[in-house]
C-alpha atoms as a PDB file:
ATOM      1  CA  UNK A   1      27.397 -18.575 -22.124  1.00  0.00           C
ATOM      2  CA  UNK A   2      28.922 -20.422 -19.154  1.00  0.00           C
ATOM      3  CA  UNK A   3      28.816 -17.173 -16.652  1.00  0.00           C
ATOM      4  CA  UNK A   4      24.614 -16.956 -17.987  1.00  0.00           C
ATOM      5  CA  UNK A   5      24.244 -20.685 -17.513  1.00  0.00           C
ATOM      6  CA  UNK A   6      26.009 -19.926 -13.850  1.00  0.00           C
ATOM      7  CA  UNK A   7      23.546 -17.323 -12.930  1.00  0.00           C
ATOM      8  CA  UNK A   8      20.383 -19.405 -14.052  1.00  0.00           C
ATOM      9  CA  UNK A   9      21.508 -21.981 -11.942  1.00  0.00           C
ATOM     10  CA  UNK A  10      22.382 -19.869  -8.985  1.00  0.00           C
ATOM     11  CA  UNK A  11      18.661 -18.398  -9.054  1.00  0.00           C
ATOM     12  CA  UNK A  12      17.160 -21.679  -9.487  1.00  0.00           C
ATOM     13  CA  UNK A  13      18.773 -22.606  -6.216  1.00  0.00           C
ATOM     14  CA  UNK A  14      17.691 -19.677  -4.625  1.00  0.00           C
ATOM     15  CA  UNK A  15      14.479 -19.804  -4.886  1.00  0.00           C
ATOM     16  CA  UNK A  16      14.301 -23.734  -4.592  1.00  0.00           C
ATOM     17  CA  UNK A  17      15.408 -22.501  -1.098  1.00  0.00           C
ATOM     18  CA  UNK A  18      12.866 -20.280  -1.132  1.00  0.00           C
ATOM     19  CA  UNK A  19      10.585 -22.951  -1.525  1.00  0.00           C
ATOM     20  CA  UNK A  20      11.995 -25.473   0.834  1.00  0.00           C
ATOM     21  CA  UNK A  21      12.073 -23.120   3.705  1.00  0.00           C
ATOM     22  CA  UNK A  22       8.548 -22.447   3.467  1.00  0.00           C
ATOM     23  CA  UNK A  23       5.451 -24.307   4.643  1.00  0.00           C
ATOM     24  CA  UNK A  24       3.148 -24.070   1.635  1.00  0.00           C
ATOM     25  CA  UNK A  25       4.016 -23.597  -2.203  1.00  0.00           C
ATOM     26  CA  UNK A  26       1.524 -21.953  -4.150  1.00  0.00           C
ATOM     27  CA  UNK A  27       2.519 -23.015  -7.903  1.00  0.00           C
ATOM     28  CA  UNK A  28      -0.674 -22.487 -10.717  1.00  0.00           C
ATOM     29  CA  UNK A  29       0.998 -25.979 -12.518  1.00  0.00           C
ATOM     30  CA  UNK A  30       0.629 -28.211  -9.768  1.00  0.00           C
ATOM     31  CA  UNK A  31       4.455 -28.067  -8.563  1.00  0.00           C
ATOM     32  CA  UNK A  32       3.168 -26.877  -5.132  1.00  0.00           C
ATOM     33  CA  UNK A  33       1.554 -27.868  -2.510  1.00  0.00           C
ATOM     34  CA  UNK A  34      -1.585 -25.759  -3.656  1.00  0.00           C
ATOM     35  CA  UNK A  35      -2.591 -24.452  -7.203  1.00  0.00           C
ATOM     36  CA  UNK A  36      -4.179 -21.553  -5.676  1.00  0.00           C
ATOM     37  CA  UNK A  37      -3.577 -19.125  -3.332  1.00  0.00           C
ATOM     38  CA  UNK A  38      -6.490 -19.167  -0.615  1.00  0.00           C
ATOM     39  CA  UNK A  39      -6.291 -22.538  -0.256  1.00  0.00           C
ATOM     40  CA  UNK A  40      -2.893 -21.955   1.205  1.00  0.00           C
ATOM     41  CA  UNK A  41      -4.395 -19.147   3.126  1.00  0.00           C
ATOM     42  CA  UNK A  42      -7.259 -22.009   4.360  1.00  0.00           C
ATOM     43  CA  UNK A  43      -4.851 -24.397   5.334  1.00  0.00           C
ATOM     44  CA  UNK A  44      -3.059 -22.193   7.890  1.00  0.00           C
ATOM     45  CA  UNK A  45      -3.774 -23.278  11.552  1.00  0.00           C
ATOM     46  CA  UNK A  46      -5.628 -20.561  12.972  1.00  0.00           C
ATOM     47  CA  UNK A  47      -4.269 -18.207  16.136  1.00  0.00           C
ATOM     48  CA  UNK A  48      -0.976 -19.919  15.120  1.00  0.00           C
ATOM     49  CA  UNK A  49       1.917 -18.349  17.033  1.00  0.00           C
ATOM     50  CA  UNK A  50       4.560 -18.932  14.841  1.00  0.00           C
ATOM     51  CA  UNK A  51       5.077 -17.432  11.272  1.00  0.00           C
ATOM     52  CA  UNK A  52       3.743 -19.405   8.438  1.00  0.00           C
ATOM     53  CA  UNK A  53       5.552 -18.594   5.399  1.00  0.00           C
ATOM     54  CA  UNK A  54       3.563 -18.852   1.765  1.00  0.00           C
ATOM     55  CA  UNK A  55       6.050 -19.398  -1.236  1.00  0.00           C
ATOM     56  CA  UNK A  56       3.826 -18.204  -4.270  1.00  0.00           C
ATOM     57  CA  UNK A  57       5.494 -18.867  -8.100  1.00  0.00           C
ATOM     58  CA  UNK A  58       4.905 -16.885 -10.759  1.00  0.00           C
ATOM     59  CA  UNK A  59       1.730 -16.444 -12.333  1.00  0.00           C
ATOM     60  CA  UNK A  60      -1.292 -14.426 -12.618  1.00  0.00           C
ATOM     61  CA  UNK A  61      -3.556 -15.946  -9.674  1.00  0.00           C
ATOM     62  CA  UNK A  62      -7.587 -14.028 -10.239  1.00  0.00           C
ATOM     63  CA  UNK A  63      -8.861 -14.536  -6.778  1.00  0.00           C
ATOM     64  CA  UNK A  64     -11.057 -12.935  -4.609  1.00  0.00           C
ATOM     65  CA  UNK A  65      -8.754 -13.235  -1.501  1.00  0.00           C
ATOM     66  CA  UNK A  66      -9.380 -13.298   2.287  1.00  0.00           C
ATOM     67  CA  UNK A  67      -6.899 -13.541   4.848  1.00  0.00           C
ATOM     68  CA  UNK A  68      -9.231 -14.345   8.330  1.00  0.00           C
ATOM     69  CA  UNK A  69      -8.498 -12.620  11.701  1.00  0.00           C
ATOM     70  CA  UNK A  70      -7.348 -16.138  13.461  1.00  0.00           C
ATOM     71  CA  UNK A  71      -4.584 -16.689  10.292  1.00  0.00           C
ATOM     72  CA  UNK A  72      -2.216 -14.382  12.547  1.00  0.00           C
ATOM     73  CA  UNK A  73       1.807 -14.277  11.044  1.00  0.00           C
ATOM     74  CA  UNK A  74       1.406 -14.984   7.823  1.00  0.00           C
ATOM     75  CA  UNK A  75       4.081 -14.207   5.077  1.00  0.00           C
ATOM     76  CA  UNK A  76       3.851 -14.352   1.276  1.00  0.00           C
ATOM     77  CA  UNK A  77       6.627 -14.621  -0.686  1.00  0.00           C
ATOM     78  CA  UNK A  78       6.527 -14.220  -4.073  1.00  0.00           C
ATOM     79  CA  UNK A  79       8.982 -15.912  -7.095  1.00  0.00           C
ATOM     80  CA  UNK A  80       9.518 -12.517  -8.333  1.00  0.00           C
ATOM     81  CA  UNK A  81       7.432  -8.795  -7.580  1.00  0.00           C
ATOM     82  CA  UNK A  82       6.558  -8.266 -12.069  1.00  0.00           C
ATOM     83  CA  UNK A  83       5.840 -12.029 -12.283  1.00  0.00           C
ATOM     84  CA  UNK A  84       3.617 -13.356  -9.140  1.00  0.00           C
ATOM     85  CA  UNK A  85       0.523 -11.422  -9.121  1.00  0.00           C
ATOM     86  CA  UNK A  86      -2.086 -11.251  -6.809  1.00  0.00           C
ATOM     87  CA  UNK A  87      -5.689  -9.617  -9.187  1.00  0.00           C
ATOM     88  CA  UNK A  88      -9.199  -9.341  -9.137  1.00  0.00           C
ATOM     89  CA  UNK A  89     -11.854  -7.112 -11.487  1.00  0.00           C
ATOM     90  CA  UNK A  90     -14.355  -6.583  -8.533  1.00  0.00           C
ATOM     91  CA  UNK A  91     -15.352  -2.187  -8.352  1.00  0.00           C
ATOM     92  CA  UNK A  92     -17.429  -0.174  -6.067  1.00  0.00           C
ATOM     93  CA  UNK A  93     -21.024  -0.280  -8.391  1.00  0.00           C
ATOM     94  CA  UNK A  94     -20.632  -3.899  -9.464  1.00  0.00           C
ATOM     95  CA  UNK A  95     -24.143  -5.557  -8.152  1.00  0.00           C
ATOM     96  CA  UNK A  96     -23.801  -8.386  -5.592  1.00  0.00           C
ATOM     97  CA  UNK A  97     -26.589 -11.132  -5.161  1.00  0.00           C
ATOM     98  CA  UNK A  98     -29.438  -9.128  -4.196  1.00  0.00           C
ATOM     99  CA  UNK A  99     -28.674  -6.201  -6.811  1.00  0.00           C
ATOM    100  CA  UNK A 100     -27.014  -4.048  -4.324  1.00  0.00           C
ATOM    101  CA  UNK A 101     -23.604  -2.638  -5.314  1.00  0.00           C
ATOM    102  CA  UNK A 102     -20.506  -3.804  -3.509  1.00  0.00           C
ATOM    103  CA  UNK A 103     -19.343  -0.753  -2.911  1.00  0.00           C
ATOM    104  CA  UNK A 104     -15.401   0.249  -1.988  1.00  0.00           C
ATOM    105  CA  UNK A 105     -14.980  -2.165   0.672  1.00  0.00           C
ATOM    106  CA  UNK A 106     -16.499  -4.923  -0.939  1.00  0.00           C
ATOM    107  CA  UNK A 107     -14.612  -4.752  -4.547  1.00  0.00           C
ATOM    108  CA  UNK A 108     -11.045  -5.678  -2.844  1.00  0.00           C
ATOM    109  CA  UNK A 109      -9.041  -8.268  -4.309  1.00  0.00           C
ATOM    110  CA  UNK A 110      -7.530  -9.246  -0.634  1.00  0.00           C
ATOM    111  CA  UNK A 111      -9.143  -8.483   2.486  1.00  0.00           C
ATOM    112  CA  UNK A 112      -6.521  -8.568   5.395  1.00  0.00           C
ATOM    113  CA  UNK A 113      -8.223  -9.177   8.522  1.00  0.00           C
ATOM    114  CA  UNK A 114      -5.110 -10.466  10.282  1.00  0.00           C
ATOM    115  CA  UNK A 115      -2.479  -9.348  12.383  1.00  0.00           C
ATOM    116  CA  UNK A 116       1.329  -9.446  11.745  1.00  0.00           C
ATOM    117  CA  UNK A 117       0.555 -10.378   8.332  1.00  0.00           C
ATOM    118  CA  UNK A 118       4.021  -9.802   5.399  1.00  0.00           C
ATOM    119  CA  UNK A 119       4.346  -9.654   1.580  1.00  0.00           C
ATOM    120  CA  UNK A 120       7.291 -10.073  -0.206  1.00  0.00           C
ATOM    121  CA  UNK A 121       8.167  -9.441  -3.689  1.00  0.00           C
ATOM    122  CA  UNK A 122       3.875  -9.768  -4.735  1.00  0.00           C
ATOM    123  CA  UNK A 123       2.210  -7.520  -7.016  1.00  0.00           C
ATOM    124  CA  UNK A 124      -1.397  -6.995  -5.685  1.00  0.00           C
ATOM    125  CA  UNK A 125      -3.969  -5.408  -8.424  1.00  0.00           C
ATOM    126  CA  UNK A 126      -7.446  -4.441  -8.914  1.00  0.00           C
ATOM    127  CA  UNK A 127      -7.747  -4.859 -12.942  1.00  0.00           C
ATOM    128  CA  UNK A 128     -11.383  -3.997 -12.834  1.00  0.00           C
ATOM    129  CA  UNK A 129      -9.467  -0.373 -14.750  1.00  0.00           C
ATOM    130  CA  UNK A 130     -10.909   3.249 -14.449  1.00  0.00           C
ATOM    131  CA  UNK A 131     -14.660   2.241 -13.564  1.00  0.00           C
ATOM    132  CA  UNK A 132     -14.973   4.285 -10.246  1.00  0.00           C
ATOM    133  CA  UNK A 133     -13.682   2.625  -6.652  1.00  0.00           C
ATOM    134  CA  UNK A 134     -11.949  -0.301  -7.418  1.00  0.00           C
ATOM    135  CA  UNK A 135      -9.852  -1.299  -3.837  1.00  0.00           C
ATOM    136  CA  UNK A 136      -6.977  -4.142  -4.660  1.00  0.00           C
ATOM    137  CA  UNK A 137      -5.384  -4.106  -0.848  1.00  0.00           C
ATOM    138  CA  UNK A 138      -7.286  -3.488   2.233  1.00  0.00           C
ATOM    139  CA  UNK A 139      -6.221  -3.749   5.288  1.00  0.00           C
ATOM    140  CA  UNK A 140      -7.536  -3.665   8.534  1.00  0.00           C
ATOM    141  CA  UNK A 141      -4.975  -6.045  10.610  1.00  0.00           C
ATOM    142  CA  UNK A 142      -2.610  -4.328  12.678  1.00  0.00           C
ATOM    143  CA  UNK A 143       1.826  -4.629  12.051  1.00  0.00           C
ATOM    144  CA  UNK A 144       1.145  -5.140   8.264  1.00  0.00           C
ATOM    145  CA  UNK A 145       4.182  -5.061   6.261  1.00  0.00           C
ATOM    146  CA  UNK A 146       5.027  -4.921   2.397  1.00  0.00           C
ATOM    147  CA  UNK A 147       8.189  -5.075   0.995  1.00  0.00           C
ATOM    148  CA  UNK A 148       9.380  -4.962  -2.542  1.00  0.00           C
ATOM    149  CA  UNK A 149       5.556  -4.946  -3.906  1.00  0.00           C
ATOM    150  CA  UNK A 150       3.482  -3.515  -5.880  1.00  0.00           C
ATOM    151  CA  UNK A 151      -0.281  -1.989  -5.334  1.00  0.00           C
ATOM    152  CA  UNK A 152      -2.017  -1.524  -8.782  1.00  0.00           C
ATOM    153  CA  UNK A 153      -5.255   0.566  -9.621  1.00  0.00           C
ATOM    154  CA  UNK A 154      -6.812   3.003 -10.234  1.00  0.00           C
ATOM    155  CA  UNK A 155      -9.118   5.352  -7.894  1.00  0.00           C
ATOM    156  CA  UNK A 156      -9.036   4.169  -4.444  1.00  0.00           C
ATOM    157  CA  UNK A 157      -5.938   1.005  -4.914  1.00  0.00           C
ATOM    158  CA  UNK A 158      -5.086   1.242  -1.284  1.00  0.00           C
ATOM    159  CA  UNK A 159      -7.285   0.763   1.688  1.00  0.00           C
ATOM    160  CA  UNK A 160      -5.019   0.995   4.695  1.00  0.00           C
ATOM    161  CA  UNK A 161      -8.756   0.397   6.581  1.00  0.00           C
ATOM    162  CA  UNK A 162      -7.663   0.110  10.168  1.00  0.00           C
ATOM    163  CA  UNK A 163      -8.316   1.952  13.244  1.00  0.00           C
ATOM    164  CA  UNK A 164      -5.009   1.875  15.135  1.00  0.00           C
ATOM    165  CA  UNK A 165      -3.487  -0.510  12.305  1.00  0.00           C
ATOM    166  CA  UNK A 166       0.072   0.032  11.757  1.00  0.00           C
ATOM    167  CA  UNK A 167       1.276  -0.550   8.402  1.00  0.00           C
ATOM    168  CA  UNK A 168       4.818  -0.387   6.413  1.00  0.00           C
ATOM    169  CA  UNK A 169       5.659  -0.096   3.090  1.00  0.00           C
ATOM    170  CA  UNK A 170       9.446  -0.162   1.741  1.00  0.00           C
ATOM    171  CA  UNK A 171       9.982   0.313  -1.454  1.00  0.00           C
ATOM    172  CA  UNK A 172       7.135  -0.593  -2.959  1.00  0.00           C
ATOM    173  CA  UNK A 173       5.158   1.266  -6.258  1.00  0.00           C
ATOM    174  CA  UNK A 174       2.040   2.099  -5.584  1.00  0.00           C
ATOM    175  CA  UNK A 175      -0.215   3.427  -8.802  1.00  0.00           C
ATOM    176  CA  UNK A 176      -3.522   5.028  -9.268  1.00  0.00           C
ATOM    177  CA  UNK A 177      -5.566   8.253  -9.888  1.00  0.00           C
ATOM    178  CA  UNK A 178      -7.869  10.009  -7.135  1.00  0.00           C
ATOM    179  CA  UNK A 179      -7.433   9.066  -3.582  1.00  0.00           C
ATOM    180  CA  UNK A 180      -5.343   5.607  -4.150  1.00  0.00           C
ATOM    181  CA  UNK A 181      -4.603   5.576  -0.735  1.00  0.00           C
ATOM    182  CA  UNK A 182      -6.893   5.995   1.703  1.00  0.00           C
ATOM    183  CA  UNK A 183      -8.203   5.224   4.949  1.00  0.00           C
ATOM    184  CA  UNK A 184      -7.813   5.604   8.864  1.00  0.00           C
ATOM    185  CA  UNK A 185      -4.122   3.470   9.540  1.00  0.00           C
ATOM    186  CA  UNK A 186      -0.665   4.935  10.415  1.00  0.00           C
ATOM    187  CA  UNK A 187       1.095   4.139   7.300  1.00  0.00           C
ATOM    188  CA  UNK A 188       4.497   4.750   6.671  1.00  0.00           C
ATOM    189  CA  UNK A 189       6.018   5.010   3.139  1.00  0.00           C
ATOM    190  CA  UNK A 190       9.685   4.444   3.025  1.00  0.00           C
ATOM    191  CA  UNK A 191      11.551   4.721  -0.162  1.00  0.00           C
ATOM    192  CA  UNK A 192       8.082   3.887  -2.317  1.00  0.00           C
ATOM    193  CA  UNK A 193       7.395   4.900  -5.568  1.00  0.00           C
ATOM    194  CA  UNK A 194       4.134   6.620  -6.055  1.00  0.00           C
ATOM    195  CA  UNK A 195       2.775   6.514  -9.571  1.00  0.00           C
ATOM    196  CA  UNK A 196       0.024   8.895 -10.395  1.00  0.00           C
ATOM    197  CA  UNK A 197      -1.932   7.948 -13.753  1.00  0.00           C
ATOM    198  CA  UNK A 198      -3.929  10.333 -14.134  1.00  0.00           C
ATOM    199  CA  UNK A 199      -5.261  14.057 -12.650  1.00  0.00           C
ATOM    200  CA  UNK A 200      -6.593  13.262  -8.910  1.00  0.00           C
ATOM    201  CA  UNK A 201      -5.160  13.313  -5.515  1.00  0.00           C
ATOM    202  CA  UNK A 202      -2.579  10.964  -3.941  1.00  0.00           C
ATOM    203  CA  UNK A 203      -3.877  10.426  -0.969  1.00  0.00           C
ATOM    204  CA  UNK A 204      -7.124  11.020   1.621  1.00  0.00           C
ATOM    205  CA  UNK A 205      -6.343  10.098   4.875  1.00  0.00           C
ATOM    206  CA  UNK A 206      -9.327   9.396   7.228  1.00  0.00           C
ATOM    207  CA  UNK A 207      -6.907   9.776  10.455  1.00  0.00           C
ATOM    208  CA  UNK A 208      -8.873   9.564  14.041  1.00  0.00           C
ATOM    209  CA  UNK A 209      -8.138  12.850  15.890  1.00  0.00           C
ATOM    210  CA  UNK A 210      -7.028  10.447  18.617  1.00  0.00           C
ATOM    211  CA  UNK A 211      -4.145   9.337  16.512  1.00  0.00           C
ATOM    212  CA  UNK A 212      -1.090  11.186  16.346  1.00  0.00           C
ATOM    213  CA  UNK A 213       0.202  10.160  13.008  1.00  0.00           C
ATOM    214  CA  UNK A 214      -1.311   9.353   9.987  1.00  0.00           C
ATOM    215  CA  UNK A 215       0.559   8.972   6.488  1.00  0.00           C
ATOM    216  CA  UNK A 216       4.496   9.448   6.286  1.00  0.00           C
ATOM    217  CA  UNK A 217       6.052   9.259   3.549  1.00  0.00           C
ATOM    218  CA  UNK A 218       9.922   8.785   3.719  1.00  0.00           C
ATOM    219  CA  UNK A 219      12.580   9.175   0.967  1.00  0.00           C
ATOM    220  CA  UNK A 220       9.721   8.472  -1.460  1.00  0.00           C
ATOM    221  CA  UNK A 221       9.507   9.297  -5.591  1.00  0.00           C
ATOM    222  CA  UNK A 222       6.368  10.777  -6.375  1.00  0.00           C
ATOM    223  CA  UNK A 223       5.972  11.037  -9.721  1.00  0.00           C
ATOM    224  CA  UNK A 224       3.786   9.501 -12.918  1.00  0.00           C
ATOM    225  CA  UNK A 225       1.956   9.868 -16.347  1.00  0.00           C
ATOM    226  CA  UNK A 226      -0.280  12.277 -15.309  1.00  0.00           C
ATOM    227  CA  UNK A 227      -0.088  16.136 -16.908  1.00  0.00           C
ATOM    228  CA  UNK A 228       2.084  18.328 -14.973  1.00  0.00           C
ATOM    229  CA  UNK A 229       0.622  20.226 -12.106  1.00  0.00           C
ATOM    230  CA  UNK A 230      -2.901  18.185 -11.877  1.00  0.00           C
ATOM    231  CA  UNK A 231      -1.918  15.892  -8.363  1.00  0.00           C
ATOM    232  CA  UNK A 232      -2.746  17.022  -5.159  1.00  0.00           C
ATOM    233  CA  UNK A 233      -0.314  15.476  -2.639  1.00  0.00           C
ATOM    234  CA  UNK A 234      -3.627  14.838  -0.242  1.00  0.00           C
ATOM    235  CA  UNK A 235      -6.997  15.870   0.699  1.00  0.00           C
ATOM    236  CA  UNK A 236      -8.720  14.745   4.211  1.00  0.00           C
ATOM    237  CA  UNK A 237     -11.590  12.382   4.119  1.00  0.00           C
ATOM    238  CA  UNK A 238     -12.244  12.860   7.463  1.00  0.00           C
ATOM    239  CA  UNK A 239     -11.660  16.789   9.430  1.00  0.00           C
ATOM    240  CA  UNK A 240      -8.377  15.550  11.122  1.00  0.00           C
ATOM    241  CA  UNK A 241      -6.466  13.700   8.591  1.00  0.00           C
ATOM    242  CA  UNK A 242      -3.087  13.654   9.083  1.00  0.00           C
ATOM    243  CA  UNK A 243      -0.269  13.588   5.889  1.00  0.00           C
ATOM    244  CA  UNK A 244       3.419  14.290   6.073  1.00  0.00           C
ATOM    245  CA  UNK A 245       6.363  13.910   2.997  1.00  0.00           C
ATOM    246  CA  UNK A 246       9.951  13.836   4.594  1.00  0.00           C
ATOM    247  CA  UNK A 247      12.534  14.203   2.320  1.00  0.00           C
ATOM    248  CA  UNK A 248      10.754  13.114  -0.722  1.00  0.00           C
ATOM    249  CA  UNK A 249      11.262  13.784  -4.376  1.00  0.00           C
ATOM    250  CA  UNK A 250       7.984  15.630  -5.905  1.00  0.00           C
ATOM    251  CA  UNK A 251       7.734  15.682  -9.874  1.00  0.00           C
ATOM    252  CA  UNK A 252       5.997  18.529 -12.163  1.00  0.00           C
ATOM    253  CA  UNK A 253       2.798  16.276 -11.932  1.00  0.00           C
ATOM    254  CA  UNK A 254       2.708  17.963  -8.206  1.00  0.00           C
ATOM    255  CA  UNK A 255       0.417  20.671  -7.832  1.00  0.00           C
ATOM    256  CA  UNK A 256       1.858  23.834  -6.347  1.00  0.00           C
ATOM    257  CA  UNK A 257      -0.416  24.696  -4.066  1.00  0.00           C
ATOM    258  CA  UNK A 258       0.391  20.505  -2.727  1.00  0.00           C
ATOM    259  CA  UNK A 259      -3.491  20.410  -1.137  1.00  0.00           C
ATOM    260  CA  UNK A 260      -7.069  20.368  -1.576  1.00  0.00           C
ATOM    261  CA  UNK A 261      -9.550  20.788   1.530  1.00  0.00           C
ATOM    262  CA  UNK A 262     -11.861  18.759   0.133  1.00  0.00           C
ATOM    263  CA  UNK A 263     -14.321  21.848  -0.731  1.00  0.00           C
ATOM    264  CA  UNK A 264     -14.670  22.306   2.925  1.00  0.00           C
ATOM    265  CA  UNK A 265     -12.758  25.339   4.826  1.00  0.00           C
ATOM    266  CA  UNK A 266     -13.163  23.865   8.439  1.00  0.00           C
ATOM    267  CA  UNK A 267     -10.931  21.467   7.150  1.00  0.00           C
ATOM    268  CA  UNK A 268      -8.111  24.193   6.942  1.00  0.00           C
ATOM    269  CA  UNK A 269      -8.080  24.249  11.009  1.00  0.00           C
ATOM    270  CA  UNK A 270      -8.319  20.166  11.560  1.00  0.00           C
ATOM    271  CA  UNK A 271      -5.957  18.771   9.337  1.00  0.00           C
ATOM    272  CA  UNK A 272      -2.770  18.754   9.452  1.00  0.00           C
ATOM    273  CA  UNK A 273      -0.603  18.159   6.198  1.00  0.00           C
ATOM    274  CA  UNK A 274       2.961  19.489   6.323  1.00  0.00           C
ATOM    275  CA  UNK A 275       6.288  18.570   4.000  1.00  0.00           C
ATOM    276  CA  UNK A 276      10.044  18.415   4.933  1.00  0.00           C
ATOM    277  CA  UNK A 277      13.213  18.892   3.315  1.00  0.00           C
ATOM    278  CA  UNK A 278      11.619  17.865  -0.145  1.00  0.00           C
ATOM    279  CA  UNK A 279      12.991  18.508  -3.738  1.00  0.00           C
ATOM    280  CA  UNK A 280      12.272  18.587  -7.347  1.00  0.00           C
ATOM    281  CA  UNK A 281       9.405  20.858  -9.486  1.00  0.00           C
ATOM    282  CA  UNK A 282       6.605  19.751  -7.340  1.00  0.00           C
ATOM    283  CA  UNK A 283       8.265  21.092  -3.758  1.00  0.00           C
ATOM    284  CA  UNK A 284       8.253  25.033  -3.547  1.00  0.00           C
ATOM    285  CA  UNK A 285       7.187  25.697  -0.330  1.00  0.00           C
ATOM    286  CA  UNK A 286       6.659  29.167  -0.947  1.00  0.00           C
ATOM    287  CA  UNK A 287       3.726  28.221  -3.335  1.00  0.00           C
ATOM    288  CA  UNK A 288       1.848  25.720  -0.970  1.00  0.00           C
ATOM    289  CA  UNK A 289      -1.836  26.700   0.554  1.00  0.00           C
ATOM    290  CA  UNK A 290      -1.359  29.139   3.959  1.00  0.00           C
ATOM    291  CA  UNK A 291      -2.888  25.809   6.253  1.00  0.00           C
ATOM    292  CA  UNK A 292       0.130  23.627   5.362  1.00  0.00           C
ATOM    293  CA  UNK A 293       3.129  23.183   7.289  1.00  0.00           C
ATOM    294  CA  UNK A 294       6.767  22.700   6.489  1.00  0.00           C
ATOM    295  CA  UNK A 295       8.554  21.243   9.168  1.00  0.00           C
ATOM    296  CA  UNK A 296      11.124  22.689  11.208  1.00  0.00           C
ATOM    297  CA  UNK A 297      14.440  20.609  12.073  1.00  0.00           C
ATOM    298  CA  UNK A 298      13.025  20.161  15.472  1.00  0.00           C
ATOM    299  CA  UNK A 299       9.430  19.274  14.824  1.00  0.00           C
ATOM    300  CA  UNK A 300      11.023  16.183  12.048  1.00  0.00           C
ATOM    301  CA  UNK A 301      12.729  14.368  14.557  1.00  0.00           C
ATOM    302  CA  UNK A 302       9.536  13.182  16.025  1.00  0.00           C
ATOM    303  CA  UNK A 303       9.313  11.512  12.963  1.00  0.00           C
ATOM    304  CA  UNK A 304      10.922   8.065  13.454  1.00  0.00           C
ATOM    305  CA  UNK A 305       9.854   4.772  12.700  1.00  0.00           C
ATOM    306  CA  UNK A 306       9.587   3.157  16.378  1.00  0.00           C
ATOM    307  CA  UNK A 307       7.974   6.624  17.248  1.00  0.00           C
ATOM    308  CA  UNK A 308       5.117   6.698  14.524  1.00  0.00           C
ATOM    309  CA  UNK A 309       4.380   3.049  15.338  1.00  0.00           C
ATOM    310  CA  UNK A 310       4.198   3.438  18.324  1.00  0.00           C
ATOM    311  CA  UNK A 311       6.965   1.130  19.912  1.00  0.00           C
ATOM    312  CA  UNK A 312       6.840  -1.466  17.041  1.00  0.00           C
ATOM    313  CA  UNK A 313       9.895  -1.613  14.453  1.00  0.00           C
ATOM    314  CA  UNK A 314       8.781  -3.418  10.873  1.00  0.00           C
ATOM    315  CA  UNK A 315      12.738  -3.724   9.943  1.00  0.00           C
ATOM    316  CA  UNK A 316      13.655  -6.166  12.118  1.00  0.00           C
END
C-alpha cells in the first residue's frame, strides 16, 4: 500500500511539473488556464520565436481544431497518450453551409498550418467511423513531429498534406482501413505501430517527382484486425509516389504480392516502392510484384534520418 501510495505521488509530481513548466494548461474542469484546447492555440503570440509549450489533461476534448501558419513552435503535451484525446466526427460527404460536401480536406479534426509544430503523448481521432474519408491529422507545416501518439480512423486518418513538409513519427499507432496515410510529405515512421482494421491499403503516397523521399518506415509493426492477406503495404496516388519499409515487422494481414498500382500500369515505371531487411508472414520477397524493389546493403544506407530530411534531425 505504501510503495502504491509512493508511486501516485511521484506521478502527481511529475506531471504537476509538467504543468508548471508549460505556458498554457488545457484542463476540461477549469484547473487550467483554458477549458479548451483552441483557445490555448488562440492565445499563442503569433511568429513567436520561442517554443510555446501546451500542457493538455486528460479528457475527451470534440473540437474542430486549427493551428494558424503565424502559431510557429508549438508543443502539446498531453497528461497521458489513452487518456488526452484530441476528436472530431467531421467526413468527406458531410454538407457544409451551402450544401456542398466538405470533402477530405475539410473533415479534419486539426488542421496544422504551422511550422515546427510537436505532440506529445495526444491521441488525435476522427470518430466520424467507417463513413468514407474521414481525415483526423493533416498536416501541411513543415518539421512536424509526433511522439508517443496516436492517429485514429478509419479511411484516409492521416494527411501528411505538405509539399516539402517534413514530418516524424516515433512510436506512435496509427489505425485505419484504405489509404490512412496519405499525401505529398516526407514522412518518416520510426518504431510506429500500424494498425490495419480492415481490408484496404496502408498507405498512398502522393510524392512530387522532385522529391527524393517519400514514406519510410523504420523498425515499424505492421500488423491489425484485418483478415490475413487483404493489406496492401501502398498504392501511389500520384505516378511517382515514393514508399520504403526498413527493417520492419509485416504480419499475415500483409498481402504477398506487398502492392497495388492503383489499376494503372504506367504506374509500374514511376513509382518506386521497395522493402529492406523485413520479417514475419507478410515479408517474402520472392512473392512481391516484379516493379518492387528490395534494397541492397548499399542502396539502405542512404536511408538516414538527417539524409531523408534533408539536413534537419527531429531527435534532438
Amino acid at each position: 500500500m505504501k510503495k502504491l501510495l509512493l508511486c501516485f505521488t511521484c506521478l502527481v509530481c511529475f506531471y504537476t511539473a509538467f504543468a508548471q513548466k508549460s505556458d498554457f494548461v488545457v484542463a476540461k474542469d477549469g484547473s487550467g488556464d483554458f477549458t479548451t484546447v483552441q483557445e490555448a492555440i488562440n492565445a499563442v503570440p503569433d511568429f513567436r520565436n520561442s517554443i510555446t509549450t501546451i500542457f493538455i489533461k486528460n479528457g475527451v476534448y470534440k473540437e474542430k481544431l486549427n493551428l494558424s501558419a503565424s502559431k510557429r513552435k508549438v508543443k502539446f503535451l498531453g497528461e497521458s497518450q489513452d487518456k488526452t484525446v484530441l476528436t472530431y466526427d467531421d467526413f468527406a460527404q458531410k454538407k457544409n453551409s451551402f450544401g456542398e460536401n466538405i470533402g477530405t480536406s475539410g473533415s479534419s479534426s486539426f488542421f496544422i498550418y504551422a511550422d515546427d509544430f510537436t505532440a506529445e503523448n495526444i491521441t488525435f481521432e476522427n470518430s466520424a467511423g467507417p463513413v468514407g474519408q474521414a481525415v483526423a491529422l493533416w498536416i501541411a507545416g513543415d518539421r512536424a513531429r509526433f511522439m508517443n501518439c496516436r492517429m485514429l480512423g478509419f479511411q484516409d486518418t492521416l494527411y501528411t498534406y505538405g509539399k516539402g513538409s517534413r514530418q516524424y513519427f516515433y512510436k506512435c499507432f496509427i489505425s485505419g482501413t484504405v489509404d490512412f496515410i496519405f499525401g505529398s510529405a516526407t514522412a518518416i515512421f520510426d518504431e510506429c505501430e500500424i494498425f490495419c482494421k480492415k481490408q484496404g491499403y496502408v498507405t498512398a503516397a502522393a510524392t512530387p517527382d522532385t522529391t527524393k523521399y517519400g514514406y519510410v518506415f523504420m523498425n515499424c509493426k505492421i500488423g491489425g484486425s484485418a483478415p490475413d492477406g487483404t493489406v496492401y503495404l501502398g498504392r501511389p496516388w500520384r505516378p511517382a509516389a515514393k514508399t520504403v519499409f526498413l527493417n520492419c515487422e509485416l504480419s499475415p494481414v500483409i498481402k504477398l504480392e506487398g502492392w497495388h498500382n492503383w489499376g494503372k500500369e504506367s504506374n509500374e515505371q514511376t513509382a518506386f516502392y521497395a522493402e529492406y531487411k523485413n520479417k514475419g508472414i507478410g515479408a517474402q520477397p520472392e512473392k512481391r510484384v516484379t516493379w518492387s524493389y528490395q534494397l541492397s546493403d548499399e542502396a539502405a544506407k542512404d536511408y538516414t534520418i538527417t539524409q531523408i530530411f534533408r539536413g534537419w534531425d527531429p531527435t534532438i
